[in-house]
Structures are given as C-alpha cells and as structure tokens.
Protein backbone atom coordinates (compact mmCIF):
# COMPACT_ATOMS: atom_id res chain seq x y z
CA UNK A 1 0.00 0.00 0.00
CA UNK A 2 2.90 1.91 0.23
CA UNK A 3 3.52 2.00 -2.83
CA UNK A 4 0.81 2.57 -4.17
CA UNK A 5 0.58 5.96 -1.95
CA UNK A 6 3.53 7.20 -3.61
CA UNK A 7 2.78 6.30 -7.09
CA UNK A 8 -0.61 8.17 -6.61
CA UNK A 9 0.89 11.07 -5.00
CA UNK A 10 3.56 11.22 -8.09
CA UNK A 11 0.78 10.33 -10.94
CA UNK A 12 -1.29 13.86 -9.58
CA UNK A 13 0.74 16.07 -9.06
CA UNK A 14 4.26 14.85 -10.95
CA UNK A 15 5.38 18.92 -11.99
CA UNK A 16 4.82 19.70 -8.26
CA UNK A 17 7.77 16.62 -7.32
CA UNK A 18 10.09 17.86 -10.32
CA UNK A 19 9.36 21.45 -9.97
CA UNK A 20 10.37 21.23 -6.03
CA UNK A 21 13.21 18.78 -7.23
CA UNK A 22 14.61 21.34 -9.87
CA UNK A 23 14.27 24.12 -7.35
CA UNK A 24 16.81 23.12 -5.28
CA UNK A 25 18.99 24.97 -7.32
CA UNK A 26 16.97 27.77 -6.55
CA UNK A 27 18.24 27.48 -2.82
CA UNK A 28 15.04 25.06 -1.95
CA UNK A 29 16.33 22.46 -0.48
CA UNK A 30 13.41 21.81 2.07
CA UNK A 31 12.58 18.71 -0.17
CA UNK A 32 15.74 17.23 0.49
C-alpha cells in the first residue's frame, strides 16, 4: 500500500515533485 501511496501522490501532481526537485537549485532544499 505503500507503494501505491507514492505512485498516486507522483501520478497527480508529478510537476509539483520535479518542480520542487529542480528548485533546489533555486536554494530550496526543504525537499531534500
């Protein structure tokens, strides 16, 4: 099931994950 969570929480909202992801070089690195 936990799986499943994250592939549901990636499938929705995927730009959110690589936005956040690419950001870091914006000085986010809250995902990390």
């Amino acid at each position: 099931m936990v799986k499943s969570k994250k592939k549901k929480e990636l499938i929705p909202q995927p730009n959110s994950r690589f936005l956040r992801v690419k950001c870091l070089n914006c000085g986010n690195q809250q995902i990390i």
